[in-house]
Protein backbone atom coordinates (compact mmCIF):
# COMPACT_ATOMS: atom_id res chain seq x y z
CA UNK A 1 -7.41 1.57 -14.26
CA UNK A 2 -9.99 -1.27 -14.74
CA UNK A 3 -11.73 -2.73 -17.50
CA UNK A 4 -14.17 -5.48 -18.07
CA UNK A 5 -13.24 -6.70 -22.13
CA UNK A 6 -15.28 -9.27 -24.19
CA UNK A 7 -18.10 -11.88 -23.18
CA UNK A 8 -21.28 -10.95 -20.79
CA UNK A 9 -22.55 -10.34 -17.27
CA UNK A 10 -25.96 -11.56 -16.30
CA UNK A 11 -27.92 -10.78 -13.58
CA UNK A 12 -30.59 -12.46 -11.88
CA UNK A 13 -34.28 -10.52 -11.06
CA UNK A 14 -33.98 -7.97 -8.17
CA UNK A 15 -30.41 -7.08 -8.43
CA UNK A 16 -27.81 -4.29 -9.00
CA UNK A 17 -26.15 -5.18 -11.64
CA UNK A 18 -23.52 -3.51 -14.18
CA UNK A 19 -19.96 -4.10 -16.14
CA UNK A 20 -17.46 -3.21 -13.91
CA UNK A 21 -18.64 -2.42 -10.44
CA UNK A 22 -22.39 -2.46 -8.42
CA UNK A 23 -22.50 0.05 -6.04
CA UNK A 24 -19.52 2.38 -6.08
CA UNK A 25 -19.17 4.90 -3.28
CA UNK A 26 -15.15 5.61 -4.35
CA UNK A 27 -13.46 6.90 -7.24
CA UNK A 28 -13.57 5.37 -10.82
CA UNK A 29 -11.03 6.10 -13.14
CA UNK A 30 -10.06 5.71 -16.90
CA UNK A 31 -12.08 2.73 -16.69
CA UNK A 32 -14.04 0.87 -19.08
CA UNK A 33 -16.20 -2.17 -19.79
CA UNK A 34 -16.95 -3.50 -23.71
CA UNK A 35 -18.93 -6.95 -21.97
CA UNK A 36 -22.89 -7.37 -22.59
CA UNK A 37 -24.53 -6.80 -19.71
CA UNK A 38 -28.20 -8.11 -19.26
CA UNK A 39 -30.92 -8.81 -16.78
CA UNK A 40 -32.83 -12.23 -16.81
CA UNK A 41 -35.94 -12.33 -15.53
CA UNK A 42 -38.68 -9.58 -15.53
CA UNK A 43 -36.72 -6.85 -12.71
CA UNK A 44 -33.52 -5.09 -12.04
CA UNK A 45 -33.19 -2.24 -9.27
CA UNK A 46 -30.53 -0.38 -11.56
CA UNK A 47 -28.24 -1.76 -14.83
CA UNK A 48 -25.68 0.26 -15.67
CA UNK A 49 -22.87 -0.51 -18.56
CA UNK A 50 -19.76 -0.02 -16.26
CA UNK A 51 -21.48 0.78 -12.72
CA UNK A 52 -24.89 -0.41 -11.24
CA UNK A 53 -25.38 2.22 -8.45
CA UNK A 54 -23.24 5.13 -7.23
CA UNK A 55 -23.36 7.22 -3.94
CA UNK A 56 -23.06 11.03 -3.10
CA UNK A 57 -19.04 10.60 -2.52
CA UNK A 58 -18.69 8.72 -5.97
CA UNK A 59 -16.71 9.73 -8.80
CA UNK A 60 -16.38 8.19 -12.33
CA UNK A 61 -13.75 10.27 -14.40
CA UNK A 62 -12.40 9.35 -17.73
CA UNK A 63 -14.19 6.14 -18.22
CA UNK A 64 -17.11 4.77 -20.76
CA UNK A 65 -19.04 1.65 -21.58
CA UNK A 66 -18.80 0.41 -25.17
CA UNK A 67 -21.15 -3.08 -24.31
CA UNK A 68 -24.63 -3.62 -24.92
CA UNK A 69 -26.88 -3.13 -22.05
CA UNK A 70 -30.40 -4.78 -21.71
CA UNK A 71 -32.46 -4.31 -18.50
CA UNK A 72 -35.98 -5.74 -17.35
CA UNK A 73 -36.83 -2.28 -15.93
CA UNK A 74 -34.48 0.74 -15.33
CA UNK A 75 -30.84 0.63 -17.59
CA UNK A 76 -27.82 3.65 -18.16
CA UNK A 77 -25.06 3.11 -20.51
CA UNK A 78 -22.78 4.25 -18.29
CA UNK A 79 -24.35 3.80 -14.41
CA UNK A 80 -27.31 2.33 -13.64
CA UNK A 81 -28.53 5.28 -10.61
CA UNK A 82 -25.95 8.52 -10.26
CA UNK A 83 -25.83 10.34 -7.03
CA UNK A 84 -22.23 11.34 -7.40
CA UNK A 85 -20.37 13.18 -10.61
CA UNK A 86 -19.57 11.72 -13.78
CA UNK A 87 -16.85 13.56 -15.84
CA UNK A 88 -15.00 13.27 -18.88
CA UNK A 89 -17.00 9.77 -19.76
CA UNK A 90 -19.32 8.33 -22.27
CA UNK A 91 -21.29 5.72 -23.56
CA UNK A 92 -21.39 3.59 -27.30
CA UNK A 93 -23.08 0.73 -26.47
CA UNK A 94 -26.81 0.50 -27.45
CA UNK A 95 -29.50 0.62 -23.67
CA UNK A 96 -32.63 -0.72 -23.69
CA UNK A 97 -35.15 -0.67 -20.59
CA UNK A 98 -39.01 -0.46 -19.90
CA UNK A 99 -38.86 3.32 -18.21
CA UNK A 100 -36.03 5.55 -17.27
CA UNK A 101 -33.82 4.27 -19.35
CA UNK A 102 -30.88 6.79 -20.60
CA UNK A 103 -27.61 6.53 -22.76
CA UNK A 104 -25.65 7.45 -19.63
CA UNK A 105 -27.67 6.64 -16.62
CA UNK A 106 -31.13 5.84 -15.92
CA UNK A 107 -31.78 8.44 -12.78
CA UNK A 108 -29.47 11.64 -12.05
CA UNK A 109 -30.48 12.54 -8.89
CA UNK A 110 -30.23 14.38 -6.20
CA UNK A 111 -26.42 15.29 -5.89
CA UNK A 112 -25.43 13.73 -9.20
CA UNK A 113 -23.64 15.64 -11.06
CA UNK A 114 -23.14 14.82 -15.00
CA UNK A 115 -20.15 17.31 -16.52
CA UNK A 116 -18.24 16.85 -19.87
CA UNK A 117 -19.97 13.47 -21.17
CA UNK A 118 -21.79 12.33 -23.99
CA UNK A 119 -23.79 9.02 -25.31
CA UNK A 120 -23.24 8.02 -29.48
CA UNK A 121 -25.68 4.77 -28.56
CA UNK A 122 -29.34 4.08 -29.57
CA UNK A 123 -31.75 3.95 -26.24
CA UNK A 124 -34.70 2.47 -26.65
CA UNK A 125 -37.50 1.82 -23.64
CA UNK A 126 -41.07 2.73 -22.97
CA UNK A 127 -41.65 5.72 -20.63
CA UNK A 128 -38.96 8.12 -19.38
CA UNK A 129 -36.56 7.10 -21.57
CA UNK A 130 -33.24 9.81 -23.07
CA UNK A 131 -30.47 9.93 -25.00
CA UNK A 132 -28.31 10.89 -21.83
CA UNK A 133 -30.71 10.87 -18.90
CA UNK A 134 -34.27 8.58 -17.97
CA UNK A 135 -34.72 10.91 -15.28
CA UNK A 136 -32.85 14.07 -14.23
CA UNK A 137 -34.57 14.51 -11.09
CA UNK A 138 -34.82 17.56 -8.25
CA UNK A 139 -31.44 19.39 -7.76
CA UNK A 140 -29.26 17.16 -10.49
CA UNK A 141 -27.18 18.88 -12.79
CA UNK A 142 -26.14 17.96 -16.78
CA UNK A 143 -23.34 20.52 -17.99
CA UNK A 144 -21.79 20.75 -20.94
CA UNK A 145 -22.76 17.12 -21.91
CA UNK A 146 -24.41 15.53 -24.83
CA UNK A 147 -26.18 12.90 -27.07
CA UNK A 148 -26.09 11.92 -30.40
CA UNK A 149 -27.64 9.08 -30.33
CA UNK A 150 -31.37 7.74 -31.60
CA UNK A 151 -34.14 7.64 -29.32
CA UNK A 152 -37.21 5.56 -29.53
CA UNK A 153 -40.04 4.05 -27.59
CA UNK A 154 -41.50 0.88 -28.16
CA UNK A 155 -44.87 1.53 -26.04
CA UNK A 156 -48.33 2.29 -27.28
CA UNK A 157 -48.68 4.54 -24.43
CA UNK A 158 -45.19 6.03 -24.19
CA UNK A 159 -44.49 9.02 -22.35
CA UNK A 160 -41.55 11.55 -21.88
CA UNK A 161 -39.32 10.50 -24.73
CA UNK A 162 -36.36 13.35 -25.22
CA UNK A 163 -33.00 13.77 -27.33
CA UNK A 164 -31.12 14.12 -24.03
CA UNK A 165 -33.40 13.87 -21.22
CA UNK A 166 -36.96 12.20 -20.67
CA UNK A 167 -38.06 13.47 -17.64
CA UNK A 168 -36.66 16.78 -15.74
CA UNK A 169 -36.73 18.32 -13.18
CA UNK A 170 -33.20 19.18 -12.36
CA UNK A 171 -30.48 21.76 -14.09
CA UNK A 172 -29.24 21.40 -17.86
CA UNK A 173 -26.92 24.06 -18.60
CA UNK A 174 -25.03 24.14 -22.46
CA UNK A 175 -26.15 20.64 -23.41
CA UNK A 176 -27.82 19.20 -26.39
CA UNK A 177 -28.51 16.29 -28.69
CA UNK A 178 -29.19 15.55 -32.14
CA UNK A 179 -30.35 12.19 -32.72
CA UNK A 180 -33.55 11.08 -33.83
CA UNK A 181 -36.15 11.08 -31.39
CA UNK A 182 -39.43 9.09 -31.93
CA UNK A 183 -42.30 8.70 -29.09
CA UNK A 184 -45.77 8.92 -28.36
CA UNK A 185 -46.58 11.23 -25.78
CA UNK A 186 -44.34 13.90 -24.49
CA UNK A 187 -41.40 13.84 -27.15
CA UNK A 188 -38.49 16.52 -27.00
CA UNK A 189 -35.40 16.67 -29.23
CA UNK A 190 -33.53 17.83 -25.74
CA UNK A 191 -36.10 17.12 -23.10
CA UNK A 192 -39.05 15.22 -23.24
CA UNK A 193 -41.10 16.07 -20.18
C-alpha cells in the first residue's frame, strides 16, 4: 500500500513523470495518488496520475488516481504508457494532453492488458484523445472496462476523438462509455478511429 495525498508533482521537459511511481516493472497494489501532477515546459515522454511508464511484467491492481493531470504531450489518468495489466483500478481526476491522451492511460500497447477499470474524469487533448484509452494499439486488450467521463478536443484539426478509445487497433471486448464526446474529425461515442 502506497499513496501520494495532497500538493503537486512537477516535471521538467523530456521526462517520465507521474504520482506515485515512473517506470514500474513490479507489482502495484491498492495504491493511490490525489497530488496534481503537471509537466512544465512544452514535452513529456509519458504522464500518468499514479504511474509514468509500466513494463510487460507490471501489474497495477486495486489502485486509482483522484489528482489532476496536465501534460505537454502524451497524459493517462492512471499510467502514463501500459505494457503490463491494470485491474480493478480507476481514474477521477480530470487529463489533459496534446494527442493520446486517455482517462486511464495514454498508450495500451502491445501486452497491456486493461481488465475491470473505469475513468469518471473529463479528458480533454487534441488528436487521439479517449475517455479510457489515447491509443489502444496492435495486440492490447480493454475488457470489461469503462468511461463515463466527457470527452473533448480543443484542436481545429482534431482527429480520433472516442467515448472510450481514440485510436484502435487492439481488442475491446464488453466495454463502453457514456460521456459526452465532442471532436472534429473522427468522433466515436466508444471508439473514435
Amino acid at each position: 500500500n502506497a499513496y501520494a495525498s495532497g500538493g503537486s508533482v512537477t516535471v521538467t521537459t523530456g521526462a517520465i513523470g507521474a504520482g506515485l511511481v515512473g517506470l514500474n516493472s513490479g507489482t502495484i497494489s491498492d495504491s493511490y495518488n490525489t497530488s496534481k501532477v503537471r509537466v512544465v515546459g512544452n514535452y513529456d515522454f509519458w504522464m500518468g496520475g499514479l504511474v509514468g511508464n509500466t513494463t510487460k511484467t507490471s501489474t497495477v491492481i486495486n489502485s486509482y488516481n483522484a489528482g489532476e493531470v496536465i501534460g505537454a504531450y502524451t497524459a493517462g489518468g492512471l499510467v502514463g504508457n501500459n505494457l503490463g495489466a491494470i485491474t480493478n483500478s480507476f481514474n477521477s481526476g480530470n487529463v489533459t494532453g496534446t494527442t493520446n491522451t486517455g482517462g486511464l492511460t495514454s498508450h495500451n500497447r502491445a501486452t497491456g492488458v486493461i481488465t475491470n477499470s473505469y475513468n469518471t474524469g473529463a479528458v480533454t487533448s487534441n488528436s487521439l484523445t479517449g475517455g479510457l484509452v489515447g491509443s489502444n494499439v496492435a495486440s492490447s486488450q480493454i475488457l470489461n472496462s469503462y468511461s463515463t467521463g466527457a470527452v473533448s478536443s480543443v484542436g481545429l484539426v482534431a482527429t480520433g476523438i472516442g467515448g472510450l478509445v481514440g485510436g484502435n487497433s487492439g481488442i475491446i471486448k464488453n466495454s463502453y462509455a457514456t460521456g459526452t464526446v465532442t471532436g472534429v474529425t473522427a468522433v466515436g461515442g466508444v471508439v473514435g478511429t
